[in-house]
PDB file of N, CA and C in Angstrom:
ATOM      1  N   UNK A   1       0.852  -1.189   0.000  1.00  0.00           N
ATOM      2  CA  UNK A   1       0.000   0.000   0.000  1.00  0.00           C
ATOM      3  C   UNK A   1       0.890   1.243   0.000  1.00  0.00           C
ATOM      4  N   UNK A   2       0.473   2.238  -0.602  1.00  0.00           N
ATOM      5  CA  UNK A   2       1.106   3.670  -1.294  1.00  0.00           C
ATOM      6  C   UNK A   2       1.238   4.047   0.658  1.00  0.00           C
ATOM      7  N   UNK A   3       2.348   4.716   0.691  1.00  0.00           N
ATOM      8  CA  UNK A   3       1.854   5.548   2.045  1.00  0.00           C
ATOM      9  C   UNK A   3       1.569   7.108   1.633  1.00  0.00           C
ATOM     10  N   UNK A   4       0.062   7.425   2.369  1.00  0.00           N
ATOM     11  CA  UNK A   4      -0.136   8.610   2.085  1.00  0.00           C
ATOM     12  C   UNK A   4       0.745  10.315   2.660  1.00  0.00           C
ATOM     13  N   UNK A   5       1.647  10.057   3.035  1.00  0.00           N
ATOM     14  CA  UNK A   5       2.356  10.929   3.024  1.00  0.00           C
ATOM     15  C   UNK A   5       3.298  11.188   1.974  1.00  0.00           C
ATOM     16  N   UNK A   6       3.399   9.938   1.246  1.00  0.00           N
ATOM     17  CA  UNK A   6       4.526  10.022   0.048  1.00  0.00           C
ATOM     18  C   UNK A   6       3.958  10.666  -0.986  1.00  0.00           C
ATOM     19  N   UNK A   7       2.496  10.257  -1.168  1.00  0.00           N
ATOM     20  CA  UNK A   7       1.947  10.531  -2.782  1.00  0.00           C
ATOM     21  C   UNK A   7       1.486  11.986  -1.994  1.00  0.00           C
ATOM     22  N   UNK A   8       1.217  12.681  -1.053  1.00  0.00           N
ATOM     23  CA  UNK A   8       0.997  13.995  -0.888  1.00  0.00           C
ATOM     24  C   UNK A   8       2.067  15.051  -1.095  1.00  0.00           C
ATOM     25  N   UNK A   9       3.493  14.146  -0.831  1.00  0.00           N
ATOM     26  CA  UNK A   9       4.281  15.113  -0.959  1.00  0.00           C
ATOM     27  C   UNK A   9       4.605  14.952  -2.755  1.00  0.00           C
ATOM     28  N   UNK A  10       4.432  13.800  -3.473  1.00  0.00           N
ATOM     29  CA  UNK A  10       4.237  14.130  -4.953  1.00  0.00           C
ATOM     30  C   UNK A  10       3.566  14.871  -5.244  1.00  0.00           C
ATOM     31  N   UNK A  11       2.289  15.289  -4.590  1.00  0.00           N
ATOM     32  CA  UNK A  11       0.920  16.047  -5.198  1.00  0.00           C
ATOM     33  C   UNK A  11       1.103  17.620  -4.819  1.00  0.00           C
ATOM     34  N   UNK A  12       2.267  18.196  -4.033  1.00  0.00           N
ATOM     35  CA  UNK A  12       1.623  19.391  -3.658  1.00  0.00           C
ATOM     36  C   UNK A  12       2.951  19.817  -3.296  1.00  0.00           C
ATOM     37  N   UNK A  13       3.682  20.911  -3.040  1.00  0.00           N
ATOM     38  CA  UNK A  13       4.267  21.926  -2.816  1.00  0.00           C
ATOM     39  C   UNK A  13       3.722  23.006  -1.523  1.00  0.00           C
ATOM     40  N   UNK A  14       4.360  23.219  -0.609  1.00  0.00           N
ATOM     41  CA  UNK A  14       3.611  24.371   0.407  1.00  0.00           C
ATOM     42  C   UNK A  14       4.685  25.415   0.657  1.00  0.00           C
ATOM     43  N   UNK A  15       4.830  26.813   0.714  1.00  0.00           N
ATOM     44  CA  UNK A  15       5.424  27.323   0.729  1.00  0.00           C
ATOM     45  C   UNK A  15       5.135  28.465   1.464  1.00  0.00           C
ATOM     46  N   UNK A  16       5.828  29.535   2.285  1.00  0.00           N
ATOM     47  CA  UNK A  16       5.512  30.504   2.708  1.00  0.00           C
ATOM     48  C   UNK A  16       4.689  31.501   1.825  1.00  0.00           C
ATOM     49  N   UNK A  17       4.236  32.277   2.462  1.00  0.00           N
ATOM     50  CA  UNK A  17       3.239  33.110   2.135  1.00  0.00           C
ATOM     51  C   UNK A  17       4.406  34.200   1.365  1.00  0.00           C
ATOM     52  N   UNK A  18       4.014  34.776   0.080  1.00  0.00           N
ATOM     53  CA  UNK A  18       5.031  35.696  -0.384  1.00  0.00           C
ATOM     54  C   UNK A  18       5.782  35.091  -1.403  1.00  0.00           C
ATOM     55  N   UNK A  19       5.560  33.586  -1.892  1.00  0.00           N
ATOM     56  CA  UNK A  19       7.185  32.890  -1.871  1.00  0.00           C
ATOM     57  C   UNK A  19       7.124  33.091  -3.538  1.00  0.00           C
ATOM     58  N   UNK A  20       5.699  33.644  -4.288  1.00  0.00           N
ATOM     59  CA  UNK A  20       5.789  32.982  -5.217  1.00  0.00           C
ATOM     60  C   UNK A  20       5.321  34.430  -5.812  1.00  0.00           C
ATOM     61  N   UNK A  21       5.798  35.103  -5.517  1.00  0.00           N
ATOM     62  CA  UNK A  21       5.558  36.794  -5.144  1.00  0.00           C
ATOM     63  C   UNK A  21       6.475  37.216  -6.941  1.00  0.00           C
ATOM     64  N   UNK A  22       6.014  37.735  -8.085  1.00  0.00           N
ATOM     65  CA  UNK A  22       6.236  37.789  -9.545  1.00  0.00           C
ATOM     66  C   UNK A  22       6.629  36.652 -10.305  1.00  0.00           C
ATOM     67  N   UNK A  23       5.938  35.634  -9.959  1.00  0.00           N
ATOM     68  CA  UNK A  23       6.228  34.468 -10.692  1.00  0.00           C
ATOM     69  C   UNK A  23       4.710  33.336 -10.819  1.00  0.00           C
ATOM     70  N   UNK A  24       3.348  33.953  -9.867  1.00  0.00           N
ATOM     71  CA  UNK A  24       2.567  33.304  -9.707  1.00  0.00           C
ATOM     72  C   UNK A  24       1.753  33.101 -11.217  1.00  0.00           C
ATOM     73  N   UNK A  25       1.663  34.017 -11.319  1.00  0.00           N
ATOM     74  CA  UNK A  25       1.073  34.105 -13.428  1.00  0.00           C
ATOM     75  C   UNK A  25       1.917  33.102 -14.312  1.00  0.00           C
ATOM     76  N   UNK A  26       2.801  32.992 -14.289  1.00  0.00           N
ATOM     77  CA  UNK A  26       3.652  32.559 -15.280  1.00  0.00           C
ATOM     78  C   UNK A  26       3.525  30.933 -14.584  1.00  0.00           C
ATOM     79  N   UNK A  27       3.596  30.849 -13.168  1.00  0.00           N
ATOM     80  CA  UNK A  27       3.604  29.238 -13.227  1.00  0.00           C
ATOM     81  C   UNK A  27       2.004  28.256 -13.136  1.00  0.00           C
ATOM     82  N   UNK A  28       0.819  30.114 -13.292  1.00  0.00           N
ATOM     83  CA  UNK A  28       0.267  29.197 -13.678  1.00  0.00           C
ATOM     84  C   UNK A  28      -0.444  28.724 -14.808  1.00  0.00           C
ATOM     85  N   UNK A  29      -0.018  29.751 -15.713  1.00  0.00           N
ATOM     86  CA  UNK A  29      -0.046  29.362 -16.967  1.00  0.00           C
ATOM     87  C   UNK A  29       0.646  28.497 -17.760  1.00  0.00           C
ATOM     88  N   UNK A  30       2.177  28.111 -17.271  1.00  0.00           N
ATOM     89  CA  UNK A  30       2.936  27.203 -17.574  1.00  0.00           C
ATOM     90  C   UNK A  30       2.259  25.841 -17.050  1.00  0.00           C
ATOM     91  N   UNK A  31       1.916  25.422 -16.408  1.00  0.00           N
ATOM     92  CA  UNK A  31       1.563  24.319 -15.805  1.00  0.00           C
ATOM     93  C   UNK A  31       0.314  24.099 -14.897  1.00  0.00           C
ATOM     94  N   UNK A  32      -0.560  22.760 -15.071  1.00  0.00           N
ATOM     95  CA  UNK A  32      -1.570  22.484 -14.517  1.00  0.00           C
ATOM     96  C   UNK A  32      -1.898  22.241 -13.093  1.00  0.00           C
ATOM     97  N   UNK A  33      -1.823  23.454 -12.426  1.00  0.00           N
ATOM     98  CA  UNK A  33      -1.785  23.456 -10.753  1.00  0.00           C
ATOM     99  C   UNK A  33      -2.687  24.400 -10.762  1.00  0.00           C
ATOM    100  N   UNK A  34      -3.051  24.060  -9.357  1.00  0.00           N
ATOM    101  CA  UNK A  34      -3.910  24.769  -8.676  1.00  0.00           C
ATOM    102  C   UNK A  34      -2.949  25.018  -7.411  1.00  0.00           C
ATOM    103  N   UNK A  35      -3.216  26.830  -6.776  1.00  0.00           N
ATOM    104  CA  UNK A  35      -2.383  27.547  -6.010  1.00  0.00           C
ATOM    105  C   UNK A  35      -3.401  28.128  -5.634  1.00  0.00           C
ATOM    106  N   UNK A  36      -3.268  27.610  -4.156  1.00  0.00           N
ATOM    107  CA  UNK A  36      -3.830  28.273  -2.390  1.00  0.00           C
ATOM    108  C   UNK A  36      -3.320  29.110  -2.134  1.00  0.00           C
ATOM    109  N   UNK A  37      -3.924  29.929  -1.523  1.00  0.00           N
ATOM    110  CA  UNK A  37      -3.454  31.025  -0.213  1.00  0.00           C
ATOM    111  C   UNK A  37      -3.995  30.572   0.814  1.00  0.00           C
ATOM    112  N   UNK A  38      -3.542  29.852   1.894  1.00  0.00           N
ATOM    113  CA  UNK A  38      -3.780  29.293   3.056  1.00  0.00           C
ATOM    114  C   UNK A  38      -3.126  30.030   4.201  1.00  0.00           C
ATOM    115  N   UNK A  39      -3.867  30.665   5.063  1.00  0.00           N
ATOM    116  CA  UNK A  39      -3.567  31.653   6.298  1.00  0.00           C
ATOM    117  C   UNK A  39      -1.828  31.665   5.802  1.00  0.00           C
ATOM    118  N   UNK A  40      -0.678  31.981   6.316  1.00  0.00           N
ATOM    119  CA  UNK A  40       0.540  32.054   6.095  1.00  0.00           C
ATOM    120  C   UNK A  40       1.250  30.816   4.795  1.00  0.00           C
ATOM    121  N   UNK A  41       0.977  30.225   4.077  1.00  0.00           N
ATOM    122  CA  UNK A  41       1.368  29.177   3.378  1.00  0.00           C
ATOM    123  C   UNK A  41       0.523  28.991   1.960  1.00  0.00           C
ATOM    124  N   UNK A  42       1.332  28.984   1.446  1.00  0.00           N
ATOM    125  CA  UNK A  42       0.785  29.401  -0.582  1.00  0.00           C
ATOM    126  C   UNK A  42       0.942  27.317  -0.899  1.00  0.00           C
ATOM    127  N   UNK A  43      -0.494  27.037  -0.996  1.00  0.00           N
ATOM    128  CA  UNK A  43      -0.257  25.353  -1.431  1.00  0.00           C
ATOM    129  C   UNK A  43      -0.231  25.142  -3.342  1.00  0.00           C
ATOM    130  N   UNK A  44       0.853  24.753  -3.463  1.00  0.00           N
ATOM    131  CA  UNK A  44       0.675  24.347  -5.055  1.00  0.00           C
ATOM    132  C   UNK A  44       0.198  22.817  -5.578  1.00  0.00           C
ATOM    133  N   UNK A  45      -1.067  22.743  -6.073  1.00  0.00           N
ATOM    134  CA  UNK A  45      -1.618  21.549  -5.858  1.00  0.00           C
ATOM    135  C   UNK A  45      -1.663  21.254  -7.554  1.00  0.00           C
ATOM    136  N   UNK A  46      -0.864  19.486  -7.834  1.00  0.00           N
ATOM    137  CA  UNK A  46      -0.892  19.005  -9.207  1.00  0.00           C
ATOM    138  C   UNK A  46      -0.703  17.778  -9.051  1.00  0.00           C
ATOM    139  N   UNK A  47      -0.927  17.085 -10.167  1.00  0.00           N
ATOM    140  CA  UNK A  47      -0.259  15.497 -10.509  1.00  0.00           C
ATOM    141  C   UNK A  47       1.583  15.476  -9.885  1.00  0.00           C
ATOM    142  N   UNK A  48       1.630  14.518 -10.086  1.00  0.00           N
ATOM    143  CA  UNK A  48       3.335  13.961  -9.568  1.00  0.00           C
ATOM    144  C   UNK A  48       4.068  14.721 -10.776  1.00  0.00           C
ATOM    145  N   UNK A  49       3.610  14.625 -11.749  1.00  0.00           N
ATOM    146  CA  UNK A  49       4.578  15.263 -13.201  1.00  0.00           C
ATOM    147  C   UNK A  49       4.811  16.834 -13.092  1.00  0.00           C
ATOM    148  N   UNK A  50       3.655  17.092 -13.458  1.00  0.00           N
ATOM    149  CA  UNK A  50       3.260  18.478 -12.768  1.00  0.00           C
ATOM    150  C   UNK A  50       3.935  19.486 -12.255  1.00  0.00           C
ATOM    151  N   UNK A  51       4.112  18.353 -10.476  1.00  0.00           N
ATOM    152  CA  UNK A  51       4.515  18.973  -9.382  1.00  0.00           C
ATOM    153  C   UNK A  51       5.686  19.270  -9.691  1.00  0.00           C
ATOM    154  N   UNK A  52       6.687  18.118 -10.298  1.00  0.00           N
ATOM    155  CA  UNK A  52       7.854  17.981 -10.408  1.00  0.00           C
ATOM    156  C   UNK A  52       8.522  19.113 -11.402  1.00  0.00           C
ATOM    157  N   UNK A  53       7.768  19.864 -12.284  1.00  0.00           N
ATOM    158  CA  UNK A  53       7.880  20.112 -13.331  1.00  0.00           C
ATOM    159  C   UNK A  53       7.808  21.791 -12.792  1.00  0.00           C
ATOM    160  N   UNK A  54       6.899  21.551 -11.525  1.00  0.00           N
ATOM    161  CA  UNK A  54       6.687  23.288 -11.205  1.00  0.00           C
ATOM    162  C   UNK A  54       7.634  23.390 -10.124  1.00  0.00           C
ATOM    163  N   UNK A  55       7.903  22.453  -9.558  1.00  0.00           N
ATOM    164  CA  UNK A  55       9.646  22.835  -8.631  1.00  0.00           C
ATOM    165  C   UNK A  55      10.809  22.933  -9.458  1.00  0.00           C
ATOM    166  N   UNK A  56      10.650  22.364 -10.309  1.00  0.00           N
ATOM    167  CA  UNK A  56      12.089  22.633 -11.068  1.00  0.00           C
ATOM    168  C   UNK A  56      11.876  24.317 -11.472  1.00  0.00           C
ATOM    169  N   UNK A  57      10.890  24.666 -11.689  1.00  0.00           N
ATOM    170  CA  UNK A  57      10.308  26.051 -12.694  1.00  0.00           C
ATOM    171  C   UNK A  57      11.039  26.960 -11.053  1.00  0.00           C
ATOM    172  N   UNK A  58      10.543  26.609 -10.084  1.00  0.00           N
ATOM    173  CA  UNK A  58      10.640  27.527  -8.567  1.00  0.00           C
ATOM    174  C   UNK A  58      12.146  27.405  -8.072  1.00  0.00           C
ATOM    175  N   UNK A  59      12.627  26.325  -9.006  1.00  0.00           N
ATOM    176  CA  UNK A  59      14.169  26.308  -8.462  1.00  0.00           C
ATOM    177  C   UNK A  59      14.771  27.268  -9.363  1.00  0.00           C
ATOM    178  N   UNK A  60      14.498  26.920 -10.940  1.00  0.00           N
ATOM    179  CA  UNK A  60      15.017  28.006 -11.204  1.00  0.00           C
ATOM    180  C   UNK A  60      15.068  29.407 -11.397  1.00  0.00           C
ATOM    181  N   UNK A  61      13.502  29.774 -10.632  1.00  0.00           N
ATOM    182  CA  UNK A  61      13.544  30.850  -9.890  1.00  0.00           C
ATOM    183  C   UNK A  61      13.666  31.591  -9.066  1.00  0.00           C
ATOM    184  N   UNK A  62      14.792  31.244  -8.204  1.00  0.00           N
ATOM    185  CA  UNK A  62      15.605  31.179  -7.119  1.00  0.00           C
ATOM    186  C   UNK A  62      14.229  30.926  -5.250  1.00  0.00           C
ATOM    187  N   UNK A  63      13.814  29.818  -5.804  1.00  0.00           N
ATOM    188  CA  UNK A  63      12.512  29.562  -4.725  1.00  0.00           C
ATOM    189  C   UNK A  63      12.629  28.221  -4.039  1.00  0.00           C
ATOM    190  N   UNK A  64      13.425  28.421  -2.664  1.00  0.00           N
ATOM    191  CA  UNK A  64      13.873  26.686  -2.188  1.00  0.00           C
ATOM    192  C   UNK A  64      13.117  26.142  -1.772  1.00  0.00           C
ATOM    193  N   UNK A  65      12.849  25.246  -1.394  1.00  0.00           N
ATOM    194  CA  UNK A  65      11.689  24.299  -0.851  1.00  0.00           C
ATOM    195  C   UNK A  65      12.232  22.968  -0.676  1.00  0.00           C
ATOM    196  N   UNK A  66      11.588  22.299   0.740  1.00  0.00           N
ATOM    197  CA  UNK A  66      12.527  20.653   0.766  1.00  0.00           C
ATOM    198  C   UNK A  66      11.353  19.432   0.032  1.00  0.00           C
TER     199      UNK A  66
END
């Protein structure tokens, strides 16, 4: 059985509030996510491909995340 902490952390991205501060348009037109504003924490919600595809986009927009 999948453990559900693994496939959540495939599915989603959470980041401080601010983090995605001139880059939110562009990633989400580049790619099929859906992006929260959750009290202090911006959630980027996609498939595993997706996800993977919009951290690489946040890395190379100088945006760290573990």
């Amino acid at each position: 059985m999948v453990n559900a902490d693994r496939f959540r952390d495939s599915t989603q991205i959470l980041l401080p509030a601010g983090a995605l501060n001139g880059i939110r348009d562009e990633l989400e037109s580049r790619f099929t996510v859906t992006v929260r504003t959750e009290d202090e924490q911006v959630r980027i919600i996609g498939s595993p491909v997706e996800i993977k595809d919009a951290g690489d986009f946040l890395a190379m927009n100088g945006v760290t995340f573990a």
